[in-house]
C-alpha atoms as a PDB file:
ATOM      1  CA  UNK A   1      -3.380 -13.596   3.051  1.00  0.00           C
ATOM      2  CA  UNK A   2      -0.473 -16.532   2.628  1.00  0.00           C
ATOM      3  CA  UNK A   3      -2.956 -18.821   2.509  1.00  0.00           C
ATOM      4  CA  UNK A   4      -3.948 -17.480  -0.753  1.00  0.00           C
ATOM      5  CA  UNK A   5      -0.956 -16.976  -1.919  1.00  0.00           C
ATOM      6  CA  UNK A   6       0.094 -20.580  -1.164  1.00  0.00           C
ATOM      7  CA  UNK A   7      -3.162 -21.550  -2.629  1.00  0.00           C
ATOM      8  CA  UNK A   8      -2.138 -19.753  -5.791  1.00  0.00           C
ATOM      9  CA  UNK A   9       0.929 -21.398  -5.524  1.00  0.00           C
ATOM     10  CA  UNK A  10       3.776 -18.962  -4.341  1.00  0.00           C
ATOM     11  CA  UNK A  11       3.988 -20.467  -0.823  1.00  0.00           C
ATOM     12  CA  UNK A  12       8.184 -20.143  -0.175  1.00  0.00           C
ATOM     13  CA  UNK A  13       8.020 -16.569  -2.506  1.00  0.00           C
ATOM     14  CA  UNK A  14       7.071 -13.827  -0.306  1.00  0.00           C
ATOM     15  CA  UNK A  15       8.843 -11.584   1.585  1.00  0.00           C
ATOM     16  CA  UNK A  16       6.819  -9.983   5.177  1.00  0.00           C
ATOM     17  CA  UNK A  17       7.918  -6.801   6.695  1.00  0.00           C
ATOM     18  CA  UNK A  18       6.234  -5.077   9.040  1.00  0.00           C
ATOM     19  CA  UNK A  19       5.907  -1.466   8.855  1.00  0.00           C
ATOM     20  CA  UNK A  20       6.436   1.348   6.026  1.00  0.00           C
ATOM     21  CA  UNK A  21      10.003   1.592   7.291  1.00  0.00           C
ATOM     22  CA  UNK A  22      10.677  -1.403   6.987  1.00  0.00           C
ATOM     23  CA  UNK A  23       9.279  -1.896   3.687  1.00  0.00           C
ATOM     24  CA  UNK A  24      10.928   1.002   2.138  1.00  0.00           C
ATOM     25  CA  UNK A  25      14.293   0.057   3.213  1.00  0.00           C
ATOM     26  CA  UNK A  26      13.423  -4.008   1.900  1.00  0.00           C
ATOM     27  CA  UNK A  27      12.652  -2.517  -1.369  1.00  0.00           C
ATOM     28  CA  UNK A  28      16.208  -0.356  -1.449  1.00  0.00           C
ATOM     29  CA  UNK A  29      17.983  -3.057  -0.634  1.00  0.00           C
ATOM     30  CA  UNK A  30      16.547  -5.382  -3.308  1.00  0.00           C
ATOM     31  CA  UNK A  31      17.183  -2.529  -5.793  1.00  0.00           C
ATOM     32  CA  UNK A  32      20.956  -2.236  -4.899  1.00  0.00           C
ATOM     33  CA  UNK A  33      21.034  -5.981  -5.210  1.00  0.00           C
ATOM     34  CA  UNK A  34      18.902  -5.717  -9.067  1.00  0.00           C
ATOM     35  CA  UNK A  35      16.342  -7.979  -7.571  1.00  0.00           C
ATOM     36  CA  UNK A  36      13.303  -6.044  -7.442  1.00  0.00           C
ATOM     37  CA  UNK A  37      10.234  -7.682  -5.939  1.00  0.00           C
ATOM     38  CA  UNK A  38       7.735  -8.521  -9.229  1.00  0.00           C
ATOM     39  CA  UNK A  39       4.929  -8.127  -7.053  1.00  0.00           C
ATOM     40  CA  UNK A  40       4.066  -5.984  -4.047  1.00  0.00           C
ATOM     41  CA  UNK A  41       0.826  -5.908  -1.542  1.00  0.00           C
ATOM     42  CA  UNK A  42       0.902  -2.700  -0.043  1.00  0.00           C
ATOM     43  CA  UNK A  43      -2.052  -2.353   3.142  1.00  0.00           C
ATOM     44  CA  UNK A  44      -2.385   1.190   3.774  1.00  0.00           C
ATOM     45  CA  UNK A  45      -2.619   0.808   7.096  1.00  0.00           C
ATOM     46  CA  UNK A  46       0.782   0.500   8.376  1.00  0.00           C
ATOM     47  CA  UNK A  47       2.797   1.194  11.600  1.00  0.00           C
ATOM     48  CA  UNK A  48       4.722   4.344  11.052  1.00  0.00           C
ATOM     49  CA  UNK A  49       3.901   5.908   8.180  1.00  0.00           C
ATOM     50  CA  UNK A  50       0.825   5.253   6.146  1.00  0.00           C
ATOM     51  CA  UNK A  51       1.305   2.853   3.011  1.00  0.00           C
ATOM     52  CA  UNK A  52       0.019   5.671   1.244  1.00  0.00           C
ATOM     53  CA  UNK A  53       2.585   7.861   1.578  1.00  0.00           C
ATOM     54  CA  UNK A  54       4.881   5.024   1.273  1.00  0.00           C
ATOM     55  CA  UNK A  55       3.462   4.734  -2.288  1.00  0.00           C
ATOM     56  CA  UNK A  56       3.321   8.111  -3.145  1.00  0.00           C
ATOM     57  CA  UNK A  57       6.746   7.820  -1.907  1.00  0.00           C
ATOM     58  CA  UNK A  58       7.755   4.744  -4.503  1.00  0.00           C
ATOM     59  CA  UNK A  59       5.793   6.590  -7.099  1.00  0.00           C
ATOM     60  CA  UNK A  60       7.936   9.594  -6.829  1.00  0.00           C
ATOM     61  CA  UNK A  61      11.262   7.560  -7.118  1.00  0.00           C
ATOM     62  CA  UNK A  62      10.087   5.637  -9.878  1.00  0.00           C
ATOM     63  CA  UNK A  63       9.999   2.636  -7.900  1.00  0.00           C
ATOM     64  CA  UNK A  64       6.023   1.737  -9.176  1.00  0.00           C
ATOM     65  CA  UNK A  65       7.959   1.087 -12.906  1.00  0.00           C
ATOM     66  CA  UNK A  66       9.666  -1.284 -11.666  1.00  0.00           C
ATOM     67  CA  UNK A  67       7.162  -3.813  -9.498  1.00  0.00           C
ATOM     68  CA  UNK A  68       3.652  -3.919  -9.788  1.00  0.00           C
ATOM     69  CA  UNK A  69       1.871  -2.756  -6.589  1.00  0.00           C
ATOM     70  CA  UNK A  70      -1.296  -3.884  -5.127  1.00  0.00           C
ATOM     71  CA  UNK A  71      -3.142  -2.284  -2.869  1.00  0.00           C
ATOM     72  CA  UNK A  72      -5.120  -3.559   0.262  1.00  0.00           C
ATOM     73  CA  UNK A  73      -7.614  -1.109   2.541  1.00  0.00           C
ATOM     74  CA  UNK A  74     -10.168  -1.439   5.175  1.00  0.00           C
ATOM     75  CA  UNK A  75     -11.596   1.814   3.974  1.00  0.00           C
ATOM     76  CA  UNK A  76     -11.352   3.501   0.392  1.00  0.00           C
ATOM     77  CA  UNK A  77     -13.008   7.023   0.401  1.00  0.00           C
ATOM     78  CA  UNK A  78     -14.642   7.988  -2.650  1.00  0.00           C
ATOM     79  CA  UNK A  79     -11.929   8.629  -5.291  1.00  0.00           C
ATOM     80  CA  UNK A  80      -8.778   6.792  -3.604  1.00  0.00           C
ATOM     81  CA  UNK A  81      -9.210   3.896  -6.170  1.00  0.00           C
ATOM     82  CA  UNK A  82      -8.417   6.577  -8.750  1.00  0.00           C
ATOM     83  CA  UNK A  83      -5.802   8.648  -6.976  1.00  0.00           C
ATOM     84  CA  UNK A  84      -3.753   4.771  -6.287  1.00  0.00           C
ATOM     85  CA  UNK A  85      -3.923   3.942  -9.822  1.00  0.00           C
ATOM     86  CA  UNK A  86      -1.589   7.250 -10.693  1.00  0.00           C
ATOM     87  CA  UNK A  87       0.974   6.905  -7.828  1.00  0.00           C
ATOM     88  CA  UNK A  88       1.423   2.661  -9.513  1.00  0.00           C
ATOM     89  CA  UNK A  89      -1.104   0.794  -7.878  1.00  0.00           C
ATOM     90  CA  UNK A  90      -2.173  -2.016 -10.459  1.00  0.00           C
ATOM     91  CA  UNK A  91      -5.029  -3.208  -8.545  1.00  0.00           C
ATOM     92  CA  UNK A  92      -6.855  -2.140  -4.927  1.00  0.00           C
ATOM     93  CA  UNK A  93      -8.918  -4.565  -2.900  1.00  0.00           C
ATOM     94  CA  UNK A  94     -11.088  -3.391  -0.173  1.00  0.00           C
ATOM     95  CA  UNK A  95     -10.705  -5.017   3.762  1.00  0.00           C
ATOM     96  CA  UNK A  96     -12.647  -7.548   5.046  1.00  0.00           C
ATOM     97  CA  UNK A  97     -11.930  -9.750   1.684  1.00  0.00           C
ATOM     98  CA  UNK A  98     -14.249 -12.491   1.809  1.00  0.00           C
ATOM     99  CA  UNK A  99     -13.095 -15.976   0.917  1.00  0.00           C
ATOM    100  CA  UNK A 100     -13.667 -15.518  -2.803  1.00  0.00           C
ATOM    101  CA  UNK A 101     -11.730 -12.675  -3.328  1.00  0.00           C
ATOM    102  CA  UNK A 102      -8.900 -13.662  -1.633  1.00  0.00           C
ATOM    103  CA  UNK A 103      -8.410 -16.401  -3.856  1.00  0.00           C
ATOM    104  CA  UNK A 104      -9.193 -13.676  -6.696  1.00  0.00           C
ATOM    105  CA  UNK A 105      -6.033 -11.940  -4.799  1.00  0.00           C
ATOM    106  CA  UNK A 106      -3.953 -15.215  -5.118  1.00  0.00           C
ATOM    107  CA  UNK A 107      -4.684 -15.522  -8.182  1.00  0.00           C
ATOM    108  CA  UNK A 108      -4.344 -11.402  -9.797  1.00  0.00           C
ATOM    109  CA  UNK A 109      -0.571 -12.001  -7.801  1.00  0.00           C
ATOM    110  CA  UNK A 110      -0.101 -15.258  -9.461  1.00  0.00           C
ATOM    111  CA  UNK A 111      -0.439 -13.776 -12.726  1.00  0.00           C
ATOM    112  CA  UNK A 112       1.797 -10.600 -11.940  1.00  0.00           C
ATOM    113  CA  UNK A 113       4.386 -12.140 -11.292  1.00  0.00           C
ATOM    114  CA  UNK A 114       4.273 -14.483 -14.228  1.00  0.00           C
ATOM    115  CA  UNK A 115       4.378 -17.744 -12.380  1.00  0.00           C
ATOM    116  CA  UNK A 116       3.649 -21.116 -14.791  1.00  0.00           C
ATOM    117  CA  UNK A 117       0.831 -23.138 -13.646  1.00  0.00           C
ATOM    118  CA  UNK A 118       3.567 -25.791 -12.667  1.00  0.00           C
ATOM    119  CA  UNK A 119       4.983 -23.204  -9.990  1.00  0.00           C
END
């Protein structure tokens, strides 16, 4: 995943916690400080709580108006796709990403978060 991201061009940008927790409290803090992340990738799969409920979660606080979330998933039942778009998710990508689409990934983030060409 930061290999795409570097490849994209946002090595030295992005922020790794690692679990819902931890997440939720990163995002609170940047809020306090007015410095909301532009972009968020969200796995659902996450120690603690799910990074579903951590969305719905975000959703409900109005957090999703503020950053653009995207979604990652080693399974999507029939319908999820759908049911993330409501609670803020911009775009979902499905686990195993093959080497295509996770410069695709790179790239969709690159583009959220408004980054020039030139970095």
């Amino acid at each position: 995943m930061a290999q795409a991201l570097a490849d994209a061009g946002l090595a030295g940008k992005i922020d790794e916690v690692s679990d819902a927790e931890e997440a939720e409290s990163y995002f609170l803090r940047r809020l306090s400080e007015g410095t909301v992340p532009q972009v968020v990738i969200l796995d659902l799969t996450l120690p603690k709580r799910s990074g579903l409920e951590l969305l719905e979660t975000w959703n409900a606080n109005g957090f999703t108006r503020l950053t653009r979330v995207i979604v990652l998933s080693s399974v999507l039942p029939e319908g999820d796709i759908a049911r993330l778009g409501k609670l803020g998710a911009v775009r979902v990508f499905e686990k195993p990403l093959d080497l295509q689409e996770f410069f695709a990934l790179g790239k969709h983030v690159k583009e959220l978060a408004g980054v020039s060409a030139a970095g």
